[in-house]
PDB file of N, CA and C in Angstrom:
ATOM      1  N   UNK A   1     110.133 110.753 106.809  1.00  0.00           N
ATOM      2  CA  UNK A   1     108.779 111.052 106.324  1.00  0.00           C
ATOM      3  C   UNK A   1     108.458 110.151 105.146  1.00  0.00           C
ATOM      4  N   UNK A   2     107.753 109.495 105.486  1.00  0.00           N
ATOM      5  CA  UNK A   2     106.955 108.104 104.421  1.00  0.00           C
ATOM      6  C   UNK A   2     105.527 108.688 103.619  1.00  0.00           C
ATOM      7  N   UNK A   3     105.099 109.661 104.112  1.00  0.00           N
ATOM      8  CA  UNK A   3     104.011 109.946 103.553  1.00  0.00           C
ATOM      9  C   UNK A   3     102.834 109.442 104.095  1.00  0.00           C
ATOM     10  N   UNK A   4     102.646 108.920 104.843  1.00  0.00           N
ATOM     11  CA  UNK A   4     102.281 107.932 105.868  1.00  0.00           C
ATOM     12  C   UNK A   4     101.697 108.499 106.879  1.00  0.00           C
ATOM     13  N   UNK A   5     100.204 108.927 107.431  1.00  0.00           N
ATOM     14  CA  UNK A   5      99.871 109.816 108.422  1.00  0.00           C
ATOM     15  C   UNK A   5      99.297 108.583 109.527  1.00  0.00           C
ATOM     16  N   UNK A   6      99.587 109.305 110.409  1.00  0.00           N
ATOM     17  CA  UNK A   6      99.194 107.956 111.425  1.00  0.00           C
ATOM     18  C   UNK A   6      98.184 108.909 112.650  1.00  0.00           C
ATOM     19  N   UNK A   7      96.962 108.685 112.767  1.00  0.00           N
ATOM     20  CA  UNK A   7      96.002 109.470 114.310  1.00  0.00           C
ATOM     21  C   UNK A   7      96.669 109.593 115.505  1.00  0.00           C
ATOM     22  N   UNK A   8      97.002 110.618 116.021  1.00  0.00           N
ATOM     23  CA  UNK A   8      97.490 110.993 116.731  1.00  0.00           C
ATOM     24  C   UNK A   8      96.320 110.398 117.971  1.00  0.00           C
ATOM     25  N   UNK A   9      97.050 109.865 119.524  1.00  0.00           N
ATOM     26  CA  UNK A   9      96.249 109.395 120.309  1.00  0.00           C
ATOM     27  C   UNK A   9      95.742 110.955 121.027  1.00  0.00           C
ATOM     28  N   UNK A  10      94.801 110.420 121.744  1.00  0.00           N
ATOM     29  CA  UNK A  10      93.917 111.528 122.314  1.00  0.00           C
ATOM     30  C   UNK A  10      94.042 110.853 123.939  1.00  0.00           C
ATOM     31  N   UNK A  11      95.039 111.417 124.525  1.00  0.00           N
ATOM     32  CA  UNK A  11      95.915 110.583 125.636  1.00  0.00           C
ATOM     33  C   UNK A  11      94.447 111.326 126.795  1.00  0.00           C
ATOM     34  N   UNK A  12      94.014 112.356 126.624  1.00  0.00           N
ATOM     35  CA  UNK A  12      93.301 112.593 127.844  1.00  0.00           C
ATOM     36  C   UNK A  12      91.675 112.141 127.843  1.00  0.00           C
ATOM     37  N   UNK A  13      91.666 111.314 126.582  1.00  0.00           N
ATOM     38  CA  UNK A  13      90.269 110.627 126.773  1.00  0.00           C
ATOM     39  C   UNK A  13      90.949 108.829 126.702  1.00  0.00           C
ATOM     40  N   UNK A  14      91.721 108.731 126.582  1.00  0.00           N
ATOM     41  CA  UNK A  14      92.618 106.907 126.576  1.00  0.00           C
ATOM     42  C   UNK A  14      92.711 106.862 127.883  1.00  0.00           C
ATOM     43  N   UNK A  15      91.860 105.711 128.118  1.00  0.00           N
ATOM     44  CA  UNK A  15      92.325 105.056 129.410  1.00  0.00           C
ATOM     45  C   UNK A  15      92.635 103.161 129.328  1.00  0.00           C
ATOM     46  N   UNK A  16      93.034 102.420 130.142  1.00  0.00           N
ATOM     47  CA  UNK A  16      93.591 100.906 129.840  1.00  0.00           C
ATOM     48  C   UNK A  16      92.403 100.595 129.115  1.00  0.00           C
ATOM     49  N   UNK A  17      91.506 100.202 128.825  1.00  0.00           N
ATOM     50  CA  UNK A  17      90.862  99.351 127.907  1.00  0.00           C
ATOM     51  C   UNK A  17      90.398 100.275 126.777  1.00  0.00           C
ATOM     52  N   UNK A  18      90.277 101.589 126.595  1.00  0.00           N
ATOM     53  CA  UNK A  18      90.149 102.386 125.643  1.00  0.00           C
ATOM     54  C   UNK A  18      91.040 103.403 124.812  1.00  0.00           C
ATOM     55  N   UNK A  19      91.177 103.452 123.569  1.00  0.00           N
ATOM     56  CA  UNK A  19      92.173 103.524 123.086  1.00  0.00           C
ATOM     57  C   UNK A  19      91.098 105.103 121.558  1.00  0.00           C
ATOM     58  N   UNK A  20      91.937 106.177 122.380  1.00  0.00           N
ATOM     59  CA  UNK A  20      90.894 107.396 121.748  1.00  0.00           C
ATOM     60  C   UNK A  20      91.966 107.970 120.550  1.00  0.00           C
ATOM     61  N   UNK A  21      91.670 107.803 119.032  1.00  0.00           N
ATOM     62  CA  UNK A  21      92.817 108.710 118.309  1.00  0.00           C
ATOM     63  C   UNK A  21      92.100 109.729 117.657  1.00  0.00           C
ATOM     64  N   UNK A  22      92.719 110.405 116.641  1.00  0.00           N
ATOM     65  CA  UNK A  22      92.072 111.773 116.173  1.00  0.00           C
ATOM     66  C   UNK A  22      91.097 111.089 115.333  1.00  0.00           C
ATOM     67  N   UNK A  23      90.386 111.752 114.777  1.00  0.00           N
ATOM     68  CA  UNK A  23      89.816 111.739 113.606  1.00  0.00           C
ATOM     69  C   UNK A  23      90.466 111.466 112.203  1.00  0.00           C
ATOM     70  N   UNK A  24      90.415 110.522 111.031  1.00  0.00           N
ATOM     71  CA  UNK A  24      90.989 111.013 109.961  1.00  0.00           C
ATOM     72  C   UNK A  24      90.072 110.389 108.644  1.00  0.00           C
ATOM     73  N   UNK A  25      89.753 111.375 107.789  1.00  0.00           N
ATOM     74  CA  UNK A  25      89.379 111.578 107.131  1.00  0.00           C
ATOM     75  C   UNK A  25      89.371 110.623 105.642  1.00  0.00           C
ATOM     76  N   UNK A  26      88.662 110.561 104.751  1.00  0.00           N
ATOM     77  CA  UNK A  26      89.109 109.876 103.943  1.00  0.00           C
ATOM     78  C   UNK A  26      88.306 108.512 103.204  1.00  0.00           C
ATOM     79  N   UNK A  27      88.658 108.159 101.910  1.00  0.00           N
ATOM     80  CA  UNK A  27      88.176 106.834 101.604  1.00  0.00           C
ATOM     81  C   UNK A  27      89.000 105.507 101.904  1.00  0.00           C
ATOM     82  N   UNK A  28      88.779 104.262 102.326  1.00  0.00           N
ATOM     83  CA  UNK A  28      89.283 103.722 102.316  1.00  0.00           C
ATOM     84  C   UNK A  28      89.616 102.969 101.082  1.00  0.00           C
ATOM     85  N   UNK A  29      90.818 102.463 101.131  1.00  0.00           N
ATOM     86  CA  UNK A  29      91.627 101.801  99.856  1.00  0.00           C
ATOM     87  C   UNK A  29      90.466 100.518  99.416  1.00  0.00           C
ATOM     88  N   UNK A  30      89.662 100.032 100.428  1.00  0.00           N
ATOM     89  CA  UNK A  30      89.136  99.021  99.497  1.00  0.00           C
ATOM     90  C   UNK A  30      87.890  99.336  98.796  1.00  0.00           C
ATOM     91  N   UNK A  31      87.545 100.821  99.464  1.00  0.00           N
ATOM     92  CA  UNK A  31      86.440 101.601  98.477  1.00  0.00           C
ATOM     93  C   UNK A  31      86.514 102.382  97.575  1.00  0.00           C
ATOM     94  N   UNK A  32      88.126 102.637  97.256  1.00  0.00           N
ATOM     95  CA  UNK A  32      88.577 103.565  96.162  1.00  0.00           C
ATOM     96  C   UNK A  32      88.211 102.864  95.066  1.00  0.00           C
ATOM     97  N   UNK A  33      88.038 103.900  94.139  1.00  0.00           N
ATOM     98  CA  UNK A  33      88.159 103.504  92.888  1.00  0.00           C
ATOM     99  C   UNK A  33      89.673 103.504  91.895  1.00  0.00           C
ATOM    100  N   UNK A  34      90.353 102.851  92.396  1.00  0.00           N
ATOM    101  CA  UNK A  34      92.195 102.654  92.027  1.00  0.00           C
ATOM    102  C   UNK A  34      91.760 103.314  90.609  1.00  0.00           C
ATOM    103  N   UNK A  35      91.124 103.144  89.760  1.00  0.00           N
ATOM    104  CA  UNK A  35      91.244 103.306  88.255  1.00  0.00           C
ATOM    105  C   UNK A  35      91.038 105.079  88.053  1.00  0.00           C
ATOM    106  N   UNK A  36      90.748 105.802  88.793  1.00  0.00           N
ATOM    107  CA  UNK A  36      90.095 106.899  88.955  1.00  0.00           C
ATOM    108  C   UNK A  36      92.039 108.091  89.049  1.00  0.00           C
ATOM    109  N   UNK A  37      92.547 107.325  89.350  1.00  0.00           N
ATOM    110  CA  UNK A  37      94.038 107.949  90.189  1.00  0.00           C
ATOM    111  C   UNK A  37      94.833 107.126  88.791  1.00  0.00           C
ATOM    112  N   UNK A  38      95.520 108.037  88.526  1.00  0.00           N
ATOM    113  CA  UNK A  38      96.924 108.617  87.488  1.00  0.00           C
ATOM    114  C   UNK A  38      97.736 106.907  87.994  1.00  0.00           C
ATOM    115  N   UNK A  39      98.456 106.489  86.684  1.00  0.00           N
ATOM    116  CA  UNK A  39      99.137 105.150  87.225  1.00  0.00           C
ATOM    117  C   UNK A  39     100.440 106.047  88.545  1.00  0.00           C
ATOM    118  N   UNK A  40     101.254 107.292  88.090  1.00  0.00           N
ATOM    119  CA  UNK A  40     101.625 107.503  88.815  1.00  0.00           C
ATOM    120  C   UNK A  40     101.261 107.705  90.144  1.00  0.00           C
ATOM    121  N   UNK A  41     100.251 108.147  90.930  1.00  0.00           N
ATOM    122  CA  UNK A  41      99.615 108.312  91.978  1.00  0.00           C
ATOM    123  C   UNK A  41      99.456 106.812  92.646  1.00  0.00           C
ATOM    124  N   UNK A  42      99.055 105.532  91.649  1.00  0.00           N
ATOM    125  CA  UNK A  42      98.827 103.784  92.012  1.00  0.00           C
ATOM    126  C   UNK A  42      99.979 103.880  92.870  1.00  0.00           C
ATOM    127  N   UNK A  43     101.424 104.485  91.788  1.00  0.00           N
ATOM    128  CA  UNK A  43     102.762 103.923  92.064  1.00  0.00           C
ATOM    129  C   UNK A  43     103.690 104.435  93.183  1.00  0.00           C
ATOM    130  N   UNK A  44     102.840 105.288  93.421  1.00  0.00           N
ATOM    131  CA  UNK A  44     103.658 106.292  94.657  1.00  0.00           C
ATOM    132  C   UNK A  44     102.410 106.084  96.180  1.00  0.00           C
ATOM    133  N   UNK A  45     100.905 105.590  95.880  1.00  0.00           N
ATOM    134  CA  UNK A  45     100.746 104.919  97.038  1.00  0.00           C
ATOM    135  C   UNK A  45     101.276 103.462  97.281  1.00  0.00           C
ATOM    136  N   UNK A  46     101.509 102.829  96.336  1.00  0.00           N
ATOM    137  CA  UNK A  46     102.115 101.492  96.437  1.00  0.00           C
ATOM    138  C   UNK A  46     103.694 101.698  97.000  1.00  0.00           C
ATOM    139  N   UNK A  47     104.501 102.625  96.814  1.00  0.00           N
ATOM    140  CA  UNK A  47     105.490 102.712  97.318  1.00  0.00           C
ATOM    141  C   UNK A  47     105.544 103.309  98.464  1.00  0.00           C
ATOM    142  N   UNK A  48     104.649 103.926  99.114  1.00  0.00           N
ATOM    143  CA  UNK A  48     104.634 104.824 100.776  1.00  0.00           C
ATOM    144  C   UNK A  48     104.029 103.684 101.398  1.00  0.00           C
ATOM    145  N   UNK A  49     103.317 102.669 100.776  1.00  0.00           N
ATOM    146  CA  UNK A  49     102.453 101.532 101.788  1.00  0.00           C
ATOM    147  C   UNK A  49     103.670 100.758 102.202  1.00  0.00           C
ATOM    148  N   UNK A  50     104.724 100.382 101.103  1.00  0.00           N
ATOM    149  CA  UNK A  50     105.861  99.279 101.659  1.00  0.00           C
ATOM    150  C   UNK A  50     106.966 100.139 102.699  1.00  0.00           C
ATOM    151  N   UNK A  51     107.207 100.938 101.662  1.00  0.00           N
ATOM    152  CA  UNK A  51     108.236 101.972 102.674  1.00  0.00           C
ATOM    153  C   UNK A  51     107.510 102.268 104.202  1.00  0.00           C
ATOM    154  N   UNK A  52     106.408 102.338 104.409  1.00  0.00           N
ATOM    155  CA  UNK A  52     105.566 102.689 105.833  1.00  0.00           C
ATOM    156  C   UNK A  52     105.596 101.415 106.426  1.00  0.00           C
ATOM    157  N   UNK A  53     105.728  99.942 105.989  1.00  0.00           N
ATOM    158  CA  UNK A  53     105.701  99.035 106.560  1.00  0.00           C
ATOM    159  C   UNK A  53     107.171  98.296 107.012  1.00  0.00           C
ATOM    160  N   UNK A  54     107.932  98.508 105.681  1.00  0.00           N
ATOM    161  CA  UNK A  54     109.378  98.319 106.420  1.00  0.00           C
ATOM    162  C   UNK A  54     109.708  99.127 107.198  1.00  0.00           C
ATOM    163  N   UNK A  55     109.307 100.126 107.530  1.00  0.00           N
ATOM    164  CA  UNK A  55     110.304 101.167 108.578  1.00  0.00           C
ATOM    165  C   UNK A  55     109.449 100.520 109.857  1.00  0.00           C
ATOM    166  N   UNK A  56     108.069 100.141 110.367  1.00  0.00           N
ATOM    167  CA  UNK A  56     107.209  99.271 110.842  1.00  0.00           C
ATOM    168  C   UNK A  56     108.628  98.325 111.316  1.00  0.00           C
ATOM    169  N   UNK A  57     108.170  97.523 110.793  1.00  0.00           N
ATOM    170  CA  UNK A  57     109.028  96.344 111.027  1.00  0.00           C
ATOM    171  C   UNK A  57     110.232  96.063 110.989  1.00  0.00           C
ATOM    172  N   UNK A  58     111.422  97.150 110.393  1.00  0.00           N
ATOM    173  CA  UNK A  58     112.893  96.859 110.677  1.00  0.00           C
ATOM    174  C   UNK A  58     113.243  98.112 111.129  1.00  0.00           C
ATOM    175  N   UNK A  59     112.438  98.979 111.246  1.00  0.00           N
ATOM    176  CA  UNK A  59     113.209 100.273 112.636  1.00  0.00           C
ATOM    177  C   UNK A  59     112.613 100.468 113.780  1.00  0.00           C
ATOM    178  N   UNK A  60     111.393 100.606 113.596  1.00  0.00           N
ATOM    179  CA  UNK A  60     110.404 100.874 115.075  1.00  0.00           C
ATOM    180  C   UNK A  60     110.339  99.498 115.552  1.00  0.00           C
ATOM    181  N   UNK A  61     110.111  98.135 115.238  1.00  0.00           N
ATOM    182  CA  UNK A  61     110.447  96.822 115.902  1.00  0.00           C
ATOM    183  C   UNK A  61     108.696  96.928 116.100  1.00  0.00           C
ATOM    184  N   UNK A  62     108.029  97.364 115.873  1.00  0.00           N
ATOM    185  CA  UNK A  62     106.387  97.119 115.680  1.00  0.00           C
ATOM    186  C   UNK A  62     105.726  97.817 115.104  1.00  0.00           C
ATOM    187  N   UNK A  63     104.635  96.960 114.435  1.00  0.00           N
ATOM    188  CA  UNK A  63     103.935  97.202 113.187  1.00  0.00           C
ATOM    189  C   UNK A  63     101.918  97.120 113.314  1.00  0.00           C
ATOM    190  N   UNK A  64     101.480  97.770 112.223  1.00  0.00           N
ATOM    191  CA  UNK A  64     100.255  97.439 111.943  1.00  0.00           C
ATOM    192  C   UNK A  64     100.059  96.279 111.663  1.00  0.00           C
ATOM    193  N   UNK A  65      98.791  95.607 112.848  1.00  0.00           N
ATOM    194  CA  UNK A  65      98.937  94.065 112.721  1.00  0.00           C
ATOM    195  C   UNK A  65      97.763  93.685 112.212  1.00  0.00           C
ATOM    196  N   UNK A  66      96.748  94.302 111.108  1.00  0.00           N
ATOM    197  CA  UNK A  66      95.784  94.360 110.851  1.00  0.00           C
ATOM    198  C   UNK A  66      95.783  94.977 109.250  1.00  0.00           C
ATOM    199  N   UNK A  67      96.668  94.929 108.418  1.00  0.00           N
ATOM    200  CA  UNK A  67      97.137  96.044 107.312  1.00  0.00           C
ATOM    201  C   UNK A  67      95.877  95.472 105.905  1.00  0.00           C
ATOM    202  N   UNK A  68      94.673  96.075 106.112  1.00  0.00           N
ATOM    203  CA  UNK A  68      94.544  95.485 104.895  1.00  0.00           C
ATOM    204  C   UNK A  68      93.369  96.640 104.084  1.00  0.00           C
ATOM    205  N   UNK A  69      93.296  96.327 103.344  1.00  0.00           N
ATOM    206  CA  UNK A  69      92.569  97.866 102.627  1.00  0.00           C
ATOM    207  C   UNK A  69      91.260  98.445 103.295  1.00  0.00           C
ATOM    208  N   UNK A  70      90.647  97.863 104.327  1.00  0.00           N
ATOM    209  CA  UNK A  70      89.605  98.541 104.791  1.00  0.00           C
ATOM    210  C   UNK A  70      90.006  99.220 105.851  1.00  0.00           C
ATOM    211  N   UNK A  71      91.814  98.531 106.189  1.00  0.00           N
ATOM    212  CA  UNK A  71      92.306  99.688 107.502  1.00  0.00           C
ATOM    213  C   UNK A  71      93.086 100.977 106.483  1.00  0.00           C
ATOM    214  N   UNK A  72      93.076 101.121 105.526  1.00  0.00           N
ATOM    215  CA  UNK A  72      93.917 102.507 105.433  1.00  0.00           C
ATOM    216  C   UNK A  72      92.825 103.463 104.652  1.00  0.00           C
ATOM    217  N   UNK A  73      93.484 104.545 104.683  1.00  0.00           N
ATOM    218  CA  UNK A  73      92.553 105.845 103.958  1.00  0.00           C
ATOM    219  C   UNK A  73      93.316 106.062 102.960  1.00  0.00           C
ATOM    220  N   UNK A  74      92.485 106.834 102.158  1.00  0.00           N
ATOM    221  CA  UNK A  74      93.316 107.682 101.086  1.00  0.00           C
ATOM    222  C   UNK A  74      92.216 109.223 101.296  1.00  0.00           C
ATOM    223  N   UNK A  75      92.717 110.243 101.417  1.00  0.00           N
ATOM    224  CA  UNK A  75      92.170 111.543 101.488  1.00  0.00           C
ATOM    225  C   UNK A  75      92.816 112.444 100.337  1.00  0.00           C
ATOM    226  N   UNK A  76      92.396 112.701  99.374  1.00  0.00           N
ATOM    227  CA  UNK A  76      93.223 114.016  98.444  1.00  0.00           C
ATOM    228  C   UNK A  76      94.606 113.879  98.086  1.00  0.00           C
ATOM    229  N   UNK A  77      95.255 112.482  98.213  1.00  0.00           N
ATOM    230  CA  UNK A  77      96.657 112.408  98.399  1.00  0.00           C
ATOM    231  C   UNK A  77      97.553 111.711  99.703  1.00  0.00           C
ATOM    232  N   UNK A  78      96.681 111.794 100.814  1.00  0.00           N
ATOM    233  CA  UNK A  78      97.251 111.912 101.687  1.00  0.00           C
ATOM    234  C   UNK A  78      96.976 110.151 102.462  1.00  0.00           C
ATOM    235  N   UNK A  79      97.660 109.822 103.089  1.00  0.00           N
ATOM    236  CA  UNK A  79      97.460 108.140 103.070  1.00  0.00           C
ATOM    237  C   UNK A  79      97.235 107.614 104.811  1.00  0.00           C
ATOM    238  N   UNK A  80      96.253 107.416 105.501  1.00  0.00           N
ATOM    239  CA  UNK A  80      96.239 107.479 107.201  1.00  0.00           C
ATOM    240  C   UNK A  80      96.088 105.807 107.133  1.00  0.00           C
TER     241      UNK A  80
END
């Protein structure tokens, strides 16, 4: 557990060229206001973003190939 929420697919509306996940909630990181959040809170999303990306790339063997602040959320804590 990375802290790291990922949309669950919505397998009975996915078909080959469409790709259906949940809903998730949230601001994105490049619309946050970083200054607004505790340095601890900076330092513990900065550490679930790397830890979520090495386990990406040296355990699961594939990764988010698109990683950049308008693809992630931040919700109340919680990081999609």
């Amino acid at each position: 557990e990375f802290g790291l929420s990922v949309p669950a697919v919505q397998w009975a509306h996915t078909r080959e060229k469409v790709l259906v996940m949940e809903f998730a909630g949230g601001t994105t990181l490049g619309q946050l206001d970083l200054a607004t959040l505790s340095i601890d809170e900076r330092k513990r999303i900065a550490a679930v973003l790397i830890d979520g990306f090495l386990f990406m790339l040296l355990d699961e063997g594939f990764f988010h190939a698109d990683p950049h602040a308008g693809n992630l959320l931040y919700d109340q804590g919680r990081l999609w």
